[in-house]
Each structure stands twice: as structure tokens, then as C-alpha cells.
Protein backbone atom coordinates (compact mmCIF):
# COMPACT_ATOMS: atom_id res chain seq x y z
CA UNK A 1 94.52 18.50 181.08
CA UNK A 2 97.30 17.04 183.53
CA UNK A 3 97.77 18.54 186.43
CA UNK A 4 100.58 20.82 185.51
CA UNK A 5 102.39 20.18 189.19
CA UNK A 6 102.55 16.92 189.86
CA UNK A 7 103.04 15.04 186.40
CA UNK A 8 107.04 16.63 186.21
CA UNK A 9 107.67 17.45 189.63
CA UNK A 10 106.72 14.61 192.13
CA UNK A 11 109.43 12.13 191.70
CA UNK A 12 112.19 15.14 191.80
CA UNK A 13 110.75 16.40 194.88
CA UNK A 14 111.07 13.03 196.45
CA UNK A 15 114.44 12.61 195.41
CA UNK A 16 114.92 15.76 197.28
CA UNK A 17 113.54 15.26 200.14
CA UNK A 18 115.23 12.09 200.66
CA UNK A 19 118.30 13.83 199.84
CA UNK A 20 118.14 16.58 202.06
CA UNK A 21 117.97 13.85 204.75
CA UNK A 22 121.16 12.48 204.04
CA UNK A 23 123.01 15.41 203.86
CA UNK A 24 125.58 15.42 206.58
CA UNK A 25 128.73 13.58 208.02
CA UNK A 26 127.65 9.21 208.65
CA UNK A 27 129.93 6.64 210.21
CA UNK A 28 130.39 3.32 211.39
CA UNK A 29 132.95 3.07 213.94
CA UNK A 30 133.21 -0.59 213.70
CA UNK A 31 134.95 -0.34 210.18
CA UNK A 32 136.15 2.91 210.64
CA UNK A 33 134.12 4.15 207.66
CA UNK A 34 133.50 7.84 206.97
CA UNK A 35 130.85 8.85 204.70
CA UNK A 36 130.02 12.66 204.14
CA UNK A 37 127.13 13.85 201.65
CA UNK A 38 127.53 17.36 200.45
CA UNK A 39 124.79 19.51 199.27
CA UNK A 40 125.35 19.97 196.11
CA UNK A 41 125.78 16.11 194.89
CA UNK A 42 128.98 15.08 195.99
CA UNK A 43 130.36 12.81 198.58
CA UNK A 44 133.76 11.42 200.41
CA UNK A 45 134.51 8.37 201.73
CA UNK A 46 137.04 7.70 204.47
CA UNK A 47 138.29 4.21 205.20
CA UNK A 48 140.68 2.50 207.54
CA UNK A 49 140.60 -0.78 205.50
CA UNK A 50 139.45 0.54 201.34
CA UNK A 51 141.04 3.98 201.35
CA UNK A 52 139.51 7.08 200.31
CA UNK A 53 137.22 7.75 197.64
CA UNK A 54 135.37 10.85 196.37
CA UNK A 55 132.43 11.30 193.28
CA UNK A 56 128.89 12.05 193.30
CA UNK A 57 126.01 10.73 194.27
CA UNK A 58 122.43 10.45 193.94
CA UNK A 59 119.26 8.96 196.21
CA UNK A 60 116.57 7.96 194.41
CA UNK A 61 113.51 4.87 195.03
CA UNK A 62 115.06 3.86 198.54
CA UNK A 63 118.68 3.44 196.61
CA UNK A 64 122.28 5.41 197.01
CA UNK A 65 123.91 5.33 193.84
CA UNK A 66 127.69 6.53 194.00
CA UNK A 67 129.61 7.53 191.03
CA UNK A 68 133.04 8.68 190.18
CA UNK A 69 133.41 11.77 188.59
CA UNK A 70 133.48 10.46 185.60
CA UNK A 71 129.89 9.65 185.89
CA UNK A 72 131.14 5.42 186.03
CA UNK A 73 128.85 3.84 188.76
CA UNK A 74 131.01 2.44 191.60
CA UNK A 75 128.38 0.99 193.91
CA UNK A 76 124.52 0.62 195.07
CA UNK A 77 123.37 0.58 198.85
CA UNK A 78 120.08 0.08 199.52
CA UNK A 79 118.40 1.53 201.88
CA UNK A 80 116.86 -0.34 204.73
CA UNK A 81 116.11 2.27 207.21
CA UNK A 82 116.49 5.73 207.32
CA UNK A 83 115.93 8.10 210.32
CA UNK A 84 117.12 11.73 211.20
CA UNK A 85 120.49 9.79 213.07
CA UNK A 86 120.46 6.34 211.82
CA UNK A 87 120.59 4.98 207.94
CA UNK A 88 120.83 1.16 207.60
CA UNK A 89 122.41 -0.09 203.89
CA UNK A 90 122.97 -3.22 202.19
CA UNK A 91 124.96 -3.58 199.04
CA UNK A 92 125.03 -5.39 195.97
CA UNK A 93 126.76 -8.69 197.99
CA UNK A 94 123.70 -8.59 200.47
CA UNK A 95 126.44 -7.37 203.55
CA UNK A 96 124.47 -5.23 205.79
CA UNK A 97 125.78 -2.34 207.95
CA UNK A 98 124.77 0.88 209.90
CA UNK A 99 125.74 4.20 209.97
CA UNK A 100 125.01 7.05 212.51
CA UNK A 101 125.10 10.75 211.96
CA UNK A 102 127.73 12.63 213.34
CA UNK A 103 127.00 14.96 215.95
CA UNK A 104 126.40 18.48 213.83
CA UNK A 105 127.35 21.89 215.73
CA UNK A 106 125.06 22.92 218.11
CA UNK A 107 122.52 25.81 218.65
CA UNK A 108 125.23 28.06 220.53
CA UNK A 109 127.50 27.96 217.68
CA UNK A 110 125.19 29.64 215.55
CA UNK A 111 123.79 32.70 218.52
CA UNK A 112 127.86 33.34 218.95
CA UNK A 113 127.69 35.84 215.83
CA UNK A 114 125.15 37.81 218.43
CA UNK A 115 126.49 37.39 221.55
CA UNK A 116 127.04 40.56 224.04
CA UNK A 117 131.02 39.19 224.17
CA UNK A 118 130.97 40.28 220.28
CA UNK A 119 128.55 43.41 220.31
CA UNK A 120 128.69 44.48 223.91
CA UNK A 121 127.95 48.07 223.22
CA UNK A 122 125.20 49.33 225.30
CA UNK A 123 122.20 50.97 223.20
CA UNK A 124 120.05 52.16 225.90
CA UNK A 125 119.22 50.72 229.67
CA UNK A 126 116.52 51.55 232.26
CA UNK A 127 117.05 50.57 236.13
CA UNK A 128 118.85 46.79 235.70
CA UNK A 129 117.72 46.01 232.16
CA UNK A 130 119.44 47.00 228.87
CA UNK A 131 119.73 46.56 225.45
CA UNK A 132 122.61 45.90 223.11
CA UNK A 133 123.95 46.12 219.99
CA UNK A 134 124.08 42.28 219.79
CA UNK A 135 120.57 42.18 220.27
CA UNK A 136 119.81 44.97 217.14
CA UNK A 137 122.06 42.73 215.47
CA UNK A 138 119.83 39.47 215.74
CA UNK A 139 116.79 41.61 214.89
CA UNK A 140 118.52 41.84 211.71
CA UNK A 141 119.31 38.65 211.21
CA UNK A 142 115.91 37.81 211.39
CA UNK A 143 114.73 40.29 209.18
CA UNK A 144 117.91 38.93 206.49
CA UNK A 145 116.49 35.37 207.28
CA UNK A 146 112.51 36.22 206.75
CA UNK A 147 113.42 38.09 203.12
CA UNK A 148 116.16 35.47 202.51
CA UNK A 149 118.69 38.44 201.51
CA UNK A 150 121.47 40.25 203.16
CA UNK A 151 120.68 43.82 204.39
CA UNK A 152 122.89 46.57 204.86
CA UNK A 153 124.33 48.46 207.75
CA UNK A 154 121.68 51.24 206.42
CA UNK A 155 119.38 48.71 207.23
CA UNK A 156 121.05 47.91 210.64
CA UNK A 157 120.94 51.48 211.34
CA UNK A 158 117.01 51.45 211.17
CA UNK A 159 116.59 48.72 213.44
CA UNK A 160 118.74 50.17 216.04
CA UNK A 161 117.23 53.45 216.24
CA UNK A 162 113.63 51.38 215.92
CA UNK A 163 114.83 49.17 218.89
CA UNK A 164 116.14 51.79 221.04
CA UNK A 165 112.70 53.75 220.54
CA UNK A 166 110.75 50.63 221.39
CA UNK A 167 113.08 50.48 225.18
CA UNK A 168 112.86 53.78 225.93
CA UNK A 169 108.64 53.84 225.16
CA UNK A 170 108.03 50.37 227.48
CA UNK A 171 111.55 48.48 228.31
CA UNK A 172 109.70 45.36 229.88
CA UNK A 173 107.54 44.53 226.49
CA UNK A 174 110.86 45.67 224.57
CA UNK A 175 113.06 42.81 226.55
CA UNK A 176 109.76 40.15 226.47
CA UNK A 177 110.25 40.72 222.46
CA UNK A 178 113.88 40.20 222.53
CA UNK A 179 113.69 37.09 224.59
CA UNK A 180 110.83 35.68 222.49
CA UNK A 181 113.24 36.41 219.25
CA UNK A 182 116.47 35.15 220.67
CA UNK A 183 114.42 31.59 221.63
CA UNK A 184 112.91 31.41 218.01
CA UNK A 185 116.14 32.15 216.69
CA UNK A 186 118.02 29.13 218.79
CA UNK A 187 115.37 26.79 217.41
CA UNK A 188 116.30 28.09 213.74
CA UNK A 189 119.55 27.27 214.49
CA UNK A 190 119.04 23.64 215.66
CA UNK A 191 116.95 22.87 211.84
CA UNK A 192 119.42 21.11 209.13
CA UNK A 193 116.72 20.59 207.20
CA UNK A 194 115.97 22.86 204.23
CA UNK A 195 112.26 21.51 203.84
CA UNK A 196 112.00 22.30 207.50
CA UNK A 197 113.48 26.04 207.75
CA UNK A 198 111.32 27.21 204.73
CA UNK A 199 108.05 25.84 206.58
CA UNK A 200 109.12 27.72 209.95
CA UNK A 201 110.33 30.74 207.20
CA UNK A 202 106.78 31.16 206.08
CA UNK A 203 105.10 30.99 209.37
CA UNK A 204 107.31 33.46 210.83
CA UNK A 205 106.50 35.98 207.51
CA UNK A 206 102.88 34.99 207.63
CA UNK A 207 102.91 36.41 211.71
CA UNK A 208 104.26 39.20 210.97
CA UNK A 209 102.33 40.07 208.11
CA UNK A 210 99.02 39.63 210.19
CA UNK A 211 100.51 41.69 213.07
CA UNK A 212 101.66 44.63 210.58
CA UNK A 213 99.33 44.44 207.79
CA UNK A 214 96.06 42.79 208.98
CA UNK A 215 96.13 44.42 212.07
CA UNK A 216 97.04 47.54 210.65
CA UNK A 217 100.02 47.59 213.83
CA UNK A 218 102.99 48.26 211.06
CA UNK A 219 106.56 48.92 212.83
CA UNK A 220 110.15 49.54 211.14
CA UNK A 221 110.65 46.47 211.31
CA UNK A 222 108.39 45.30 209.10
CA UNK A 223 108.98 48.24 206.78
CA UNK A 224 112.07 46.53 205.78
CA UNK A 225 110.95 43.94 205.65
CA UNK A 226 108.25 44.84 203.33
CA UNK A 227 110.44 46.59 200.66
CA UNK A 228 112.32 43.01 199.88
CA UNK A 229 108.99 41.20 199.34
CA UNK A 230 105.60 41.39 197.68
CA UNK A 231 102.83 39.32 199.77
CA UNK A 232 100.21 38.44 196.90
CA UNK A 233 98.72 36.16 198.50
CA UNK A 234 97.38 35.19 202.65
CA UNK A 235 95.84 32.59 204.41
CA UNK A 236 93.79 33.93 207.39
CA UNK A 237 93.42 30.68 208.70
CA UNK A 238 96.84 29.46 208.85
CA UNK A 239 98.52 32.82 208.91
CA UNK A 240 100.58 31.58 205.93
CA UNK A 241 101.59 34.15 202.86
CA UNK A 242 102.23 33.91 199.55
CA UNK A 243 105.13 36.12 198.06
CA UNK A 244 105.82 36.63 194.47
CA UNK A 245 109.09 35.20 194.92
CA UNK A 246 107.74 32.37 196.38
CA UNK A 247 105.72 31.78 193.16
CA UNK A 248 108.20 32.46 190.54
CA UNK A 249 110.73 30.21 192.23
CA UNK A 250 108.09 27.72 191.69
CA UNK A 251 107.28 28.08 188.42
CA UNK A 252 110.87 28.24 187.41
CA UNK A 253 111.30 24.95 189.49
CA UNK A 254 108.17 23.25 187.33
CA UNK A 255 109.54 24.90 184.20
CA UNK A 256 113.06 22.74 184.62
CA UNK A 257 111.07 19.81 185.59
CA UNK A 258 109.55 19.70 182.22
CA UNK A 259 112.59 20.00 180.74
CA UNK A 260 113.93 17.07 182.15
CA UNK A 261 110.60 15.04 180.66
CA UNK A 262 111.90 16.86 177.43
CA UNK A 263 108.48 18.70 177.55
CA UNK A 264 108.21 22.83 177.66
CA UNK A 265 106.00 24.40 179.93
CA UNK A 266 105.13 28.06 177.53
CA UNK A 267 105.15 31.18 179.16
CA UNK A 268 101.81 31.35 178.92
CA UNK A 269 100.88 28.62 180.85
CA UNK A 270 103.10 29.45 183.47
CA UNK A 271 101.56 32.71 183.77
CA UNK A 272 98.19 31.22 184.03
CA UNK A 273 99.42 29.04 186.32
CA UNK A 274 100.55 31.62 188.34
CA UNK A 275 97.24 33.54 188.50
CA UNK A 276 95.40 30.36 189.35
CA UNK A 277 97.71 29.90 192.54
CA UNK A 278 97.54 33.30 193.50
CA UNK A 279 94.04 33.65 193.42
CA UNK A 280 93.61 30.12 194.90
CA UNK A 281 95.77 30.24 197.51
CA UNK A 282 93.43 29.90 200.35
CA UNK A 283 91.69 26.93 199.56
CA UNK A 284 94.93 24.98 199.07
CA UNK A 285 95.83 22.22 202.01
CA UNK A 286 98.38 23.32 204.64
CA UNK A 287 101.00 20.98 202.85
CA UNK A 288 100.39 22.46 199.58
CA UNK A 289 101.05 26.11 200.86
CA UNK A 290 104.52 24.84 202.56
CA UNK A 291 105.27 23.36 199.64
CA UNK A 292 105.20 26.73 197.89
CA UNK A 293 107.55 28.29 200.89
CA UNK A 294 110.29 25.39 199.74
CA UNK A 295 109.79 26.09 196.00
CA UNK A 296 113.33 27.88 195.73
CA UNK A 297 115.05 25.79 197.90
CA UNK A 298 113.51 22.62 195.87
CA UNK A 299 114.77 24.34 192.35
CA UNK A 300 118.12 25.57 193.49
CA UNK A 301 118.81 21.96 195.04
CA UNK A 302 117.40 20.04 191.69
CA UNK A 303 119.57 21.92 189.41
CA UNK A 304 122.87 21.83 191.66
CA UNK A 305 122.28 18.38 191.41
CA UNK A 306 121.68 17.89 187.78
CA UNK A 307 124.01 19.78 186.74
CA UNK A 308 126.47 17.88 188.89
CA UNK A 309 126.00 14.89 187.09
CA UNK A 310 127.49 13.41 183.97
CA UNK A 311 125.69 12.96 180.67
CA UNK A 312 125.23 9.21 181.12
CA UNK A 313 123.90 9.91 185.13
CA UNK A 314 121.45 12.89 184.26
CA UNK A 315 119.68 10.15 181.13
CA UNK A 316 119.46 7.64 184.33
CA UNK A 317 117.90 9.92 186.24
CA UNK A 318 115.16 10.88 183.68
CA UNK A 319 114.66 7.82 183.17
CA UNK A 320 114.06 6.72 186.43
CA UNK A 321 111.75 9.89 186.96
CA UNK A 322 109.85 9.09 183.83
CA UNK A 323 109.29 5.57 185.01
CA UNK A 324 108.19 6.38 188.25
CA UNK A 325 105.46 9.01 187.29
CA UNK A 326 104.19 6.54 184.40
CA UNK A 327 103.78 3.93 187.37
CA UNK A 328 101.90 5.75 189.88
CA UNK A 329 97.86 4.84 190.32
CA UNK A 330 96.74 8.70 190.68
CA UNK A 331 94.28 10.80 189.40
CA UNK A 332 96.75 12.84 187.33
CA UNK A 333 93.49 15.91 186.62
CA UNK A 334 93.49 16.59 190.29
CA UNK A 335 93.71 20.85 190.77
CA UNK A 336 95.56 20.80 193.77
CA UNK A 337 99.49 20.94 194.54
CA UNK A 338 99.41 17.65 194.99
CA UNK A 339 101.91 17.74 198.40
CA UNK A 340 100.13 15.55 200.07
CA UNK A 341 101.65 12.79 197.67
CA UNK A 342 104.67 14.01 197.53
CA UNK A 343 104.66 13.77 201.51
CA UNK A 344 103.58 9.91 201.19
CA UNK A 345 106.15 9.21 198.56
CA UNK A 346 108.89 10.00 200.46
CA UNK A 347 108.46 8.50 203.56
């Protein structure tokens, strides 16, 4: 049989990926163009010289298709170059120009929401070191990030008492902790890139689940964690875990991916499915395991994007999926995730 991964979802997860990339504000100062790609399929265009327009989009086989939002197709760039700050298009009259990102907010913007100026309450504090509310504060922040939900200020009330008990018993590995969390968290803050945050997402959890659970060192902090997710899976050699929401985010993502074929993937073989990556999970390559970390991020951004589009857009972009899986040379009965491919498609 077909590898169940691969045959529906490559060319979507391409056409992710390179969207993801383009997300963000672009410009050309030279024609005082404006172009801004929102996440969830639209776009705006600011213009000294042709106005402004607004519609969707959609970036698909090294080509930016805009459309108004009546789903009519108003023009086709393609793309010559695209790099994290630099995207070089040429339309349908072969006139070439470049755009450049526009600078995005920076890492302090983010660490303001736990700065001592906005929790400056004192928690506990030996000789000339202390601890603050702003730093219980981004503990739980990082806890909400790691189980991708919001926790509550009975939550919050956990980790405060947890961190003031961790000062008091030995304040210098207490404040090495803090600073090692604080400088993780600034580097969270500098990613745009969903592909990107669920990768460091999963290390993170997989760290932590070693520390706590393989080590058998469990703290309050990972109790909390622990009651949001269900590890069913680890990789001791990686340090990488496998949650069940992890792997019913990417079933539901394949199951909509067959549905654009027109195909049906049966509960049953999704639940097969699931056992086989469960129980499999160790032998799978490092890219196939992050590509299970990104599964809900890939469905969410799929569907947002689908569902964006009119009738006549979403039969183009089957279409062009169909086309492109019926054209690759690949050993379709290959048992792996397949991200590897996926990784080499999109570049």
C-alpha cells in the first residue's frame, strides 16, 4: 500500500513551508511598494504609484498567486530568490524587482510582559540576590508555551510557591536556572517561524521529560506540566517526545489532506496509523520526529488557508497538489514520514 503520509500531504506541507516564509511586512523603497502577507491567506498592498489593493493569496511551485476576494486572479510573481530578508519576483511582463523584509519587533518587546518594571514584587532574597514575581511569571510562560495552553493563576500560584522553595533551599542554582530560562526564552522570542518554534517546542518538552521522568528528578514544575500532556512516545537518543496531541493533530492534518485528493482516510486506518507511529517512534529520522512536533501548526495553517479561498481557488489548488504528487520519481511504499522530502522540496 502507499505510504499513507506522503502521497496527500507532501505538496501541502511545501506550500506551507514556503508560506510561512513569506509571512511578514516586504518592501521596495524604490517604488514605494508595500506588501504585507498575513497568516491566514490574505495580503495588502500599498503603493505610491498603483494604489492600494487587498485579497488573498497563495505560494505554491516557486509562484505567488494574488487574488481578489472574489477568488478572480489579479497577478503571478515568480519567484527568483527567496531568503529569510530578501524575496526577488518577476511578473507576467518579465519586469524584475526586490523586496526586503521589514524589520519585525525585537526580542525585548516580547521579555517586557516579564520585566521587574511590571512585576517588581519581591518573592524572596538572600544577601544581594532575589527573586521576583516577574521571574515566576516567565516560568509560567514557559510552562503555557511547552503545553501550548494558557494556565491559570492557580497554576501561577504553584510555581511561585515551587520557585520560592527552590531560593530559599540553594539561591545560587535557583538564579543559574532563572538566567538559563530567561536566555532560552529571548531566543523564543527572536523565531517567526512556526516550523522553527515547534522544533525548539519539542526539544525543550523532550529535556524536561528526561530530567523529570527518566531521571526520576520530577519537580512542580513539571507536574503541571504533565497534567496538560500525555508523552506516549520518547527518543533517548535525541531527547525528543511524542505526545498524544502531537499525534492526533497529525492524523487530523493527513485526514484533511485526503480530503482534498477527494479520498477518505477511515478511522480505522488512522488508528492503525497511529499505533504504528507510536510504537515506531524511535527508529524514525530526526526530521521525521520534528515533523510530528509541527503537525498542528501544519493542519491549523492548511485549513485557514483553504478555507480562505474561493471555490474556483481551492479546485486550483487541488489540482496543482494532485499534479505535483503524480509527478514526483519516489518510492511511494516507503514506511517512513517521509520529511526528509518534504525538506528537499521546499528549498
Amino acid at each position: 500500500m502507499k505510504s499513507l503520509v506522503l502521497t496527500a500531504a507532501l505538496c501541502a506541507i511545501t506550500s506551507f513551508i514556503a508560506a510561512q516564509k513569506l509571512v511578514g511586512i516586504w518592501v521596495n523603497d524604490d517604488f514605494a511598494l508595500q506588501y504585507e502577507f498575513y497568516q491566514n491567506g490574505n495580503y495588502s498592498l500599498t503603493s505610491k504609484d498603483y494604489g492600494n489593493f487587498s485579497g488573498t493569496y497563495n505560494y505554491f511551485k516557486q509562484t505567488i498567486s494574488l487574488f481578489d476576494f472574489q477568488g478572480n486572479l489579479t497577478v503571478q510573481y515568480f519567484v527568483q530568490q527567496h531568503t529569510a530578508n530578501r524575496l526577488s519576483l518577476v511578473d507576467g511582463n518579465n519586469f524584475a524587482f526586490v523586496l526586503q523584509r521589514k524589520e519585525q519587533v525585537t526580542t525585548s518587546v516580547g521579555m517586557e510582559a516579564f520585566s521587574a518594571a511590571r512585576y517588581p514584587r519581591v518573592l524572596a532574597e538572600k544577601g544581594n540576590q532575589k527573586i521576583l514575581e516577574a521571574d515566576a511569571r516567565l516560568y509560567t510562560a514557559a510552562i503555557s508555551f511547552l503545553v501550548q495552553d494558557q494556565l491559570n493563576e492557580s497554576h501561577y500560584q504553584e510555581i511561585e510557591k515551587a520557585l520560592i522553595a527552590d531560593f530559599n533551599k540553594n539561591p545560587k542554582a535557583a538564579m543559574n536556572d532563572l538566567a538559563g530560562l530567561r536566555q532560552g526564552m529571548e531566543y523564543i522570542f527572536t523565531l517567526h517561524d512556526p516550523m522553527e518554534i515547534g522544533i525548539v517546542r519539542q526539544r525543550i518538552l523532550g529535556a524536561v521529560y528526561y530530567g523529570s521522568v527518566v531521571q526520576h528528578q520530577p519537580n512542580a514544575y513539571w507536574n503541571i506540566t504533565d497534567r496538560f500532556i500525555d508523552v506516549i512516545a520518547y527518543d533517548p537518543t535525541n531527547f525528543l517526545v511524542l505526545t498524544t496531541e502531537d499525534l492526533n493533530d497529525y492524523l487530523d492534518y493527513l485526514a484533511f489532506s485526503y480530503q482534498l485528493y477527494g479520498q477518505e482516510l477511515g478511522e480505522q486506518e488512522k488508528a492503525a496509523l497511529g499505533k504504528r507511529i507510536a510504537s515506531e517512534f524511535s527508529t524514525y529520522s530526526l526530521e521525521d520526529k520534528q515533523l510530528l512536533a509541527n503537525a498542528g501548526l501544519l493542519y491549523d495553517f492548511t485549513r485557514a488557508q483553504y478555507e480562505s479561498m474561493s471555490a474556483g481557488q481551492q479546485q486550483q489548488w487541488q489540482s496543482s497538489m494532485q499534479e505535483s504528487a503524480g509527478n514526483l520519481d519516489y518510492d511511494w511504499d516507503r514506511e517512513d514520514l517521509d520529511a526528509d522530502v518534504i525538506q528537499f522540496m521546499s528549498e
